[in-house]
Protein backbone atom coordinates (compact mmCIF):
# COMPACT_ATOMS: atom_id res chain seq x y z
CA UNK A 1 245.49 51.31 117.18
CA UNK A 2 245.64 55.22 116.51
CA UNK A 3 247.66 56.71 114.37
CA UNK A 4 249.20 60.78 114.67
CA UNK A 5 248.29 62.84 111.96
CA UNK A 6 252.22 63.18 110.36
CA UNK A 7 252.25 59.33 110.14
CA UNK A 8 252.06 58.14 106.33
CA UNK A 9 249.41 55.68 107.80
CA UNK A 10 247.10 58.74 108.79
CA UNK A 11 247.07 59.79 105.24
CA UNK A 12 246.68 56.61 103.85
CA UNK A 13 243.41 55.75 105.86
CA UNK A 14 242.12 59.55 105.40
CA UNK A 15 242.53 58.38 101.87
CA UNK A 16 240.01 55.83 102.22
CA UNK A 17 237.82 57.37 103.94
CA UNK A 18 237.16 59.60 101.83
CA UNK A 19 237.01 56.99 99.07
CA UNK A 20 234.07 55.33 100.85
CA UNK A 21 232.06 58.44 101.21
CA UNK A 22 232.23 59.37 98.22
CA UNK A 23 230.77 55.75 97.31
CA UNK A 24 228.14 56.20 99.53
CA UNK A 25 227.59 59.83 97.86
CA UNK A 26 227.48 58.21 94.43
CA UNK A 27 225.11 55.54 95.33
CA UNK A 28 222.57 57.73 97.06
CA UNK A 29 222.94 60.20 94.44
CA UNK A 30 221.97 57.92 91.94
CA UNK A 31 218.69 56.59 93.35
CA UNK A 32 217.44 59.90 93.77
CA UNK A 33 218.48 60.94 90.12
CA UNK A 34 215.04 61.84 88.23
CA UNK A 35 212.89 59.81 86.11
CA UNK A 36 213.92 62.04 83.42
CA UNK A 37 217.13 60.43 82.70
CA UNK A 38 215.82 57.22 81.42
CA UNK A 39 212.75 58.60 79.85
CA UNK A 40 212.71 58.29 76.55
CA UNK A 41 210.28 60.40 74.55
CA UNK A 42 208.64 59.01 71.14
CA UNK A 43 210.18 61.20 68.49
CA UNK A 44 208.06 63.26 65.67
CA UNK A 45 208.34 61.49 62.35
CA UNK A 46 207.19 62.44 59.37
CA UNK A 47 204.08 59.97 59.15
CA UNK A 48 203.59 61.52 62.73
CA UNK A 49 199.81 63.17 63.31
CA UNK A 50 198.63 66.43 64.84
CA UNK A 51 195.26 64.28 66.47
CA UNK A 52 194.39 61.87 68.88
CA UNK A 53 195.58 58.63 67.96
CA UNK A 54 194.16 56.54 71.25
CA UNK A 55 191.76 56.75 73.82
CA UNK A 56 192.80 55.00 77.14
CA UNK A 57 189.54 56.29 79.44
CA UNK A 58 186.17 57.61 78.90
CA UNK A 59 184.79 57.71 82.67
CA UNK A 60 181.93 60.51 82.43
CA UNK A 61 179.98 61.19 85.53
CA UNK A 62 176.26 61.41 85.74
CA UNK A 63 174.57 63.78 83.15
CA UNK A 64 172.06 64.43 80.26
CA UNK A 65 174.06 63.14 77.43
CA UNK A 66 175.02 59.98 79.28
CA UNK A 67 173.80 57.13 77.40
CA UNK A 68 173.11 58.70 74.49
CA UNK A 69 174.85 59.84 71.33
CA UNK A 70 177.42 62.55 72.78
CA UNK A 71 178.10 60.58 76.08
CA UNK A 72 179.09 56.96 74.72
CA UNK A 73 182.19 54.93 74.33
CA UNK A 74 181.94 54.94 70.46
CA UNK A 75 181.67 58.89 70.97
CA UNK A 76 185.00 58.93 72.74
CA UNK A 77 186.46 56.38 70.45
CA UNK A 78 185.30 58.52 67.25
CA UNK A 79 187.88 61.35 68.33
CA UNK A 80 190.69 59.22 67.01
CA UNK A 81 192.42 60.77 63.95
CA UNK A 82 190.25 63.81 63.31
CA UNK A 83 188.79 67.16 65.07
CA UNK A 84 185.54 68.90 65.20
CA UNK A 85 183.54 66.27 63.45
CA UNK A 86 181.91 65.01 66.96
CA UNK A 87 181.73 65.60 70.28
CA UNK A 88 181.67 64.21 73.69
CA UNK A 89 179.96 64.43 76.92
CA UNK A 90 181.99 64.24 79.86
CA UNK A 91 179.20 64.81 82.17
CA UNK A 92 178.74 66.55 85.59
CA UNK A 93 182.14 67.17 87.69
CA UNK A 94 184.56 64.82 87.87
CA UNK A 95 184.03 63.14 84.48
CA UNK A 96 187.04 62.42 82.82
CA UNK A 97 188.56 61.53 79.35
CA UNK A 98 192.14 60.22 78.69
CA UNK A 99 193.92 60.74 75.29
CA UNK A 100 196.91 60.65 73.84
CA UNK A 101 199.08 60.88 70.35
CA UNK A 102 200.91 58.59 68.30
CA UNK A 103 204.31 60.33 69.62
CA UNK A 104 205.28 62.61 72.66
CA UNK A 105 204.11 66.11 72.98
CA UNK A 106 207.16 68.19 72.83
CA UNK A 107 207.31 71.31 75.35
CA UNK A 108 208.04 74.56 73.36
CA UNK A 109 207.62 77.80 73.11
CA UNK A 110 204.16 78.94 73.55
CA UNK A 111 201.16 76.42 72.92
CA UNK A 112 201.70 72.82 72.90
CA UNK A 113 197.85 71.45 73.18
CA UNK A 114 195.09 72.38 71.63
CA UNK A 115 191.40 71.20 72.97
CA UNK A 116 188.27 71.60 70.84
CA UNK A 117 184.79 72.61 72.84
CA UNK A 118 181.70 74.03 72.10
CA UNK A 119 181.69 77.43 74.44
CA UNK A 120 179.25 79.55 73.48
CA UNK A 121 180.44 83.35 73.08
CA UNK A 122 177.82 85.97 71.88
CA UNK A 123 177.05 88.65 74.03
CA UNK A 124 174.41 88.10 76.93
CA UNK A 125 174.49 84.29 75.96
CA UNK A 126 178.29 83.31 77.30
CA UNK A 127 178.13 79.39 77.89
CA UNK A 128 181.42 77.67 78.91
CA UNK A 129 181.67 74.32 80.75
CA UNK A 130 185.26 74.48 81.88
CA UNK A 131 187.33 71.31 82.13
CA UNK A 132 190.94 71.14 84.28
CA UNK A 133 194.14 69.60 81.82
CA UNK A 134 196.14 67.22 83.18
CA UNK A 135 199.44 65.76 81.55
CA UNK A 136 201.68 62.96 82.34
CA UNK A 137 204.90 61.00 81.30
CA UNK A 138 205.36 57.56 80.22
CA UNK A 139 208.02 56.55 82.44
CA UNK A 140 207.76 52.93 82.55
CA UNK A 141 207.59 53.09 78.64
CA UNK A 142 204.76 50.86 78.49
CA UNK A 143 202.62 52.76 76.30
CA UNK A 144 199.44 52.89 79.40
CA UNK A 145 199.20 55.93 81.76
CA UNK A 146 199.86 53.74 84.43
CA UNK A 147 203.41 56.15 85.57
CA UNK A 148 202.29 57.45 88.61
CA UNK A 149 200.76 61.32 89.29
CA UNK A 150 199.24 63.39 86.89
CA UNK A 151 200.26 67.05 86.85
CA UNK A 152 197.57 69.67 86.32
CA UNK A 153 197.81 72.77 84.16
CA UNK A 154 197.33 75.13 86.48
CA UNK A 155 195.32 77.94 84.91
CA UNK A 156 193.84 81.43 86.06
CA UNK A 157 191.36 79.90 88.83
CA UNK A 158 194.21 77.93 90.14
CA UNK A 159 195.42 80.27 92.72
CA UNK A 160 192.32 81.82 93.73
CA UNK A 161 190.81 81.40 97.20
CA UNK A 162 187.15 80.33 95.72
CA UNK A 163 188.63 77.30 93.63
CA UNK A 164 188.70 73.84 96.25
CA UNK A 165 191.93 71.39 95.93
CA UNK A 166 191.65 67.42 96.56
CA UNK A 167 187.79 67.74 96.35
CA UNK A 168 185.78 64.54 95.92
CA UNK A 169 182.28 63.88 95.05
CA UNK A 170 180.36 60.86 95.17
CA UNK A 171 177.20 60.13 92.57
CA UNK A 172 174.97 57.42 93.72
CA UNK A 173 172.87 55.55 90.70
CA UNK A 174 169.30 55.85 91.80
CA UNK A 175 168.35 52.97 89.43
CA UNK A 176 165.72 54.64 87.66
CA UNK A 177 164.65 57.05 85.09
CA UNK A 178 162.68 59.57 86.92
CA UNK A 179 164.99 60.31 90.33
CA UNK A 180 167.59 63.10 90.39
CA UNK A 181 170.94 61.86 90.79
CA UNK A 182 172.08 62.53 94.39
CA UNK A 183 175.60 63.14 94.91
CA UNK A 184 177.72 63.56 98.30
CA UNK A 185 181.11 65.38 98.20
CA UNK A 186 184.13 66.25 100.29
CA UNK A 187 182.62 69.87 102.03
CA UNK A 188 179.90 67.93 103.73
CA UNK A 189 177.32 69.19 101.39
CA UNK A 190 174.73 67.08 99.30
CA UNK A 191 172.58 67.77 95.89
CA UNK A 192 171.32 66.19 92.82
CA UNK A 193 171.91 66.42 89.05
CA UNK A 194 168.50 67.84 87.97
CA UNK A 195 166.67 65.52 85.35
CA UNK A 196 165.10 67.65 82.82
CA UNK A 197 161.87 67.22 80.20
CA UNK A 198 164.55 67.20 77.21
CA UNK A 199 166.31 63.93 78.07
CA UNK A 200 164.51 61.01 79.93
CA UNK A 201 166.81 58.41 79.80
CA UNK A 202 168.92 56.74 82.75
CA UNK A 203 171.73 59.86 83.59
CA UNK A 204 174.03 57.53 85.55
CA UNK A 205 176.72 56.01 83.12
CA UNK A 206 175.18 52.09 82.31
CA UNK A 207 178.34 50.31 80.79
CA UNK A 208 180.79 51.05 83.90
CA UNK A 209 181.23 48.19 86.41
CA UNK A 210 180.46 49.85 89.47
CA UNK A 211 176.28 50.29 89.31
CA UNK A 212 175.94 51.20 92.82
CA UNK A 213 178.39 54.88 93.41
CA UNK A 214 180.79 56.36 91.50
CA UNK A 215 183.69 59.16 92.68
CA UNK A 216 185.32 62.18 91.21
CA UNK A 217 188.47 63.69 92.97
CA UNK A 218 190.00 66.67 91.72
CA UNK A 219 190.32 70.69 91.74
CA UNK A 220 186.67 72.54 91.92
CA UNK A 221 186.24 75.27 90.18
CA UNK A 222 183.68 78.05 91.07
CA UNK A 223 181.04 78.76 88.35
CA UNK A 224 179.86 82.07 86.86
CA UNK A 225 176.28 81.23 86.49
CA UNK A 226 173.78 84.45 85.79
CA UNK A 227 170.43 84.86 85.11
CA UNK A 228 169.00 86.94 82.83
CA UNK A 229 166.78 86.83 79.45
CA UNK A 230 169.60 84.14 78.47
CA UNK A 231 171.03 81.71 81.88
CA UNK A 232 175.06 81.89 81.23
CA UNK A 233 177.98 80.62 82.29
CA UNK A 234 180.79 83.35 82.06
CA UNK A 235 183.70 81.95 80.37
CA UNK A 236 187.01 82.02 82.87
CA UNK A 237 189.89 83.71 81.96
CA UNK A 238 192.69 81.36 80.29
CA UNK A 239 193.71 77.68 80.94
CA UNK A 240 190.30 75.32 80.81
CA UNK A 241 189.13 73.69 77.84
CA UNK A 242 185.73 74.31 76.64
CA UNK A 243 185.80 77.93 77.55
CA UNK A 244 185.09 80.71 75.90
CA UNK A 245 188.25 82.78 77.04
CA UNK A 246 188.93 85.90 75.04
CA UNK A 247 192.17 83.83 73.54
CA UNK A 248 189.52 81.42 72.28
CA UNK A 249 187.37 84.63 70.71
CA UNK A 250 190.28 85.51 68.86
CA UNK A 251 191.35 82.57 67.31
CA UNK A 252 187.60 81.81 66.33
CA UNK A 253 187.55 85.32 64.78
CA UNK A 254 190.87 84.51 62.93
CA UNK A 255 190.41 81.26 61.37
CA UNK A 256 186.54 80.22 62.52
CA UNK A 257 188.09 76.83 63.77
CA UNK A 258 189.12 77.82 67.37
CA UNK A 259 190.87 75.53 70.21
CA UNK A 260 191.88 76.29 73.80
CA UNK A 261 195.42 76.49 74.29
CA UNK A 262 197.29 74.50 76.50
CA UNK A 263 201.24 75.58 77.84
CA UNK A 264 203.00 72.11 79.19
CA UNK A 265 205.12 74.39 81.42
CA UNK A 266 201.89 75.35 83.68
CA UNK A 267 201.84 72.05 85.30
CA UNK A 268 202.17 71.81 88.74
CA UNK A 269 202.28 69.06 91.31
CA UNK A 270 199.66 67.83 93.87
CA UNK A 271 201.49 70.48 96.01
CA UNK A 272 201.32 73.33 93.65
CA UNK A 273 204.39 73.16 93.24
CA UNK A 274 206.10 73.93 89.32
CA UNK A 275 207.19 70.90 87.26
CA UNK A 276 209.83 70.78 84.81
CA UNK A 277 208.46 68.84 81.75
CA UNK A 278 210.06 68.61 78.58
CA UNK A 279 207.47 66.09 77.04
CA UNK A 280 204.30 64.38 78.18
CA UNK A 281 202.13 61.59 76.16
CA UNK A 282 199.34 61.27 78.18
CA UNK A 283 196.37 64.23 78.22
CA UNK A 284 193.50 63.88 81.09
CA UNK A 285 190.66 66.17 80.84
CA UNK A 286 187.51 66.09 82.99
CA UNK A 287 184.94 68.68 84.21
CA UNK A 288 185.87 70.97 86.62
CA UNK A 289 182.61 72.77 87.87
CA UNK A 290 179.75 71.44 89.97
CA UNK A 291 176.74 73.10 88.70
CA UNK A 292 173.09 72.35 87.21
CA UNK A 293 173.12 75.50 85.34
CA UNK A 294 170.41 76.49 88.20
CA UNK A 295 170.90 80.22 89.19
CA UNK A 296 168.40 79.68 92.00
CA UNK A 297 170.23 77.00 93.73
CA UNK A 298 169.37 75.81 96.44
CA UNK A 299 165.85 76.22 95.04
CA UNK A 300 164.95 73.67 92.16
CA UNK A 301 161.18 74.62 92.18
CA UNK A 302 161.89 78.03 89.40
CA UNK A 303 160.59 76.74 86.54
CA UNK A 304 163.55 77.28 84.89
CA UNK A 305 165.81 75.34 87.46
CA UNK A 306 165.74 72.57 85.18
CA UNK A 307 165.91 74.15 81.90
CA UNK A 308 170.05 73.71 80.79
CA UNK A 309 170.86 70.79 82.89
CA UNK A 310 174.25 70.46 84.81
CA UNK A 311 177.47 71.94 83.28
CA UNK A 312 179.37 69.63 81.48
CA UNK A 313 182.03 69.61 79.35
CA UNK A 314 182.14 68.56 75.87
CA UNK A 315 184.91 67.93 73.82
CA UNK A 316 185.88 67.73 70.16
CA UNK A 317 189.24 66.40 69.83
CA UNK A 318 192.58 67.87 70.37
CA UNK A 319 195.94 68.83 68.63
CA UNK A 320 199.79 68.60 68.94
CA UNK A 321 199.48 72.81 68.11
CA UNK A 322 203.26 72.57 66.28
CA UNK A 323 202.29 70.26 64.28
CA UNK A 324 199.18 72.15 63.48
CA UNK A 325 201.19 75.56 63.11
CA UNK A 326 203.63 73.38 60.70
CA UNK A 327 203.63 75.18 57.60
C-alpha cells in the first residue's frame, strides 16, 4: 500500500521513520562514545604523594649494570616512595621500566612529570642516555596497565627524519660471560653490546623467563656520540629523560636537584597523531638509543671501543611536578 504525501497516514509513518533513525543514531553513537566518559581518575588527597608508589615492570635489555646493583629488581623496587637516593639501569635500547603513583596524574598547565637521571653536563664531557616517555589510562579501572596502547610523549627528535618508528630489536643470550651480546633488529642490520674490562659478569638479564632472545619495539632515536679527549653523548634538545637538555641545566643551576620535565599533552598515538588526555596513571620509560658509546663503529678494535659501554638509561625516580611545586 502507498500512501500520497497530503494523506495524514504519510505523516504519521514519516513520523516513525524518523523515530527509528534516530534510534539507530543513538545506538551507534553511543558505542563509539570515548573511553573517557566512564574513566574515572583517582583523585589527589591530602595523604596523596609526589613519588612512585608501585612498580608494575622492570624489563631491562642486555647491558653492563645488568645483574648487578643498578640493574636489579630490588633496584627498581627501591624507587618506591623517594627520589635520588638510587638508581636504575635500564640497559641497552629497548629496556623498559613501568611506574606509577598512588593517584592519577592530573594534566595541567605546564609540567606534569618529572624523571630523575644522571646526564652528565660539563663542557666537553656532555653524557646523556635518552629514554622515550610513555603514558597511559586505566580504563578498565583495574589498577594494572593492562588498558590497551600506550601513548608516547613525543619530544624534539620525534618529527625528525633520522629518528626510526615501530623499530624492533632482538638480543640473543649468548650463555656466557665472555661473548658480546649479538642483537638483530628491524633495518636488517646486526651488532653486539660490547663487554668491557670494568664489568665481567653475565650482561643478558638472568631472572626473566625467556633465556634464549629477548625483543624491544619502539621509536629509535639517533645518538650524538663524539670523540674527543672526553667520548660524549650530546644531550637532545627537550622531551627524554636522562638528558642533559638546557631545561635540565637550569633547573640543576636553580635548586641543584634537577628532573626532566614531562608535558601529558605531547602524547601522541601510534599514528602520530595528538591525544587528548586529561589524566594518565601509568608512566613507561625505556631507552631510546642503540649505541655502545663506540665513536668508531663499525670498528670495535680502537682501544677505546670498549671503554663506556652501551648507552643506557638510568633512572632515579620520578614526581607528580604539582605536587612537588605545592607550596
Amino acid at each position: 500500500m502507498s500512501f500520497k504525501k497530503d494523506n495524514p497516514l504519510w505523516n504519521l509513518k514519516s513520523a516513525l521513520m524518523v523515530i527509528a533513525v534516530s534510534q539507530l543514531c543513538l545506538t551507534a553513537c553511543k558505542k563509539n562514545e570515548p573511553d573517557a566518559e566512564v574513566y574515572d581518575p583517582r583523585p589527589v588527597t591530602e595523604n596523596s604523594s609526589k613519588y612512585i608508589s608501585k612498580i608494575y615492570e622492570y624489563m631491562p635489555a642486555p647491558g653492563q649494570f645488568i645483574n648487578e646493583g643498578l640493574g636489579s629488581p630490588e633496584a627498581a623496587e627501591a624507587l618506591v616512595g623517594k627520589a635520588r637516593e638510587g638508581l636504575v639501569s635500564l640497559g641497552g635500547y629497548g629496556g623498559y621500566l613501568v611506574f606509577g603513583f598512588d593517584h592519577s596524574i592530573e594534566n595541567m598547565e605546564g609540567a606534569d612529570i618529572g624523571i630523575y637521571g644522571n646526564p652528565l653536563t660539563g663542557v666537553a664531557m656532555e653524557w646523556s642516555e635518552p629514554a622515550i616517555v610513555l603514558v597511559m589510562q586505566d580504563l578498565n579501572g583495574n589498577g594494572l596497565p593492562d588498558d590497551g596502547s600506550w601513548f608516547e610523549l613525543a619530544g624534539s627528535e620525534y618529527h625528525k627524519p633520522e629518528t626510526i618508528k615501530n623499530y624492533k630489536i632482538t638480543y640473543y643470550n649468548p650463555k656466557n660471560t665472555t661473548d658480546d651480546i649479538r642483537w638483530t633488529d628491524s633495518q636488517g642490520k646486526e651488532g653486539y653490546i660490547l663487554r668491557n674490562n670494568f664489568h665481567r659478569k653475565a650482561y643478558y638479564p638472568l631472572w626473566i623467563k625467556d633465556q634464549d632472545k629477548v625483543s624491544f619495539t619502539g621509536t629509535l632515536l639517533k645518538n650524538n656520540l663524539s670523540d674527543g679527549n672526553i667520548i660524549t653523548n650530546k644531550p637532545l634538545e627537550w622531551g627524554y629523560a636522562d638528558n642533559g637538555s638546557e631545561d635540565f641545566k637550569a633547573l640543576m643551576e636553580s635548586t641543584g636537584a634537577a628532573y626532566n620535565s614531562f608535558d601529558i599533552s605531547w602524547a601522541v598515538d601510534d599514528k602520530g597523531n595528538k591525544v587528548q588526555l586529561k589524566h594518565i596513571d601509568f608512566v613507561k620509560v625505556y631507552t631510546a638509543q642503540n649505541s655502545n658509546g663506540n665513536p668508531y663503529e663499525p670498528d670495535t678494535t680502537n682501544p677505546r671501543s670498549r671503554f663506556l659501554g652501551e648507552v643506557s638509561t638510568e633512572i632515579g625516580g620520578a614526581i607528580d611536578v604539582k605536587l612537588h611545586l605545592k607550596k
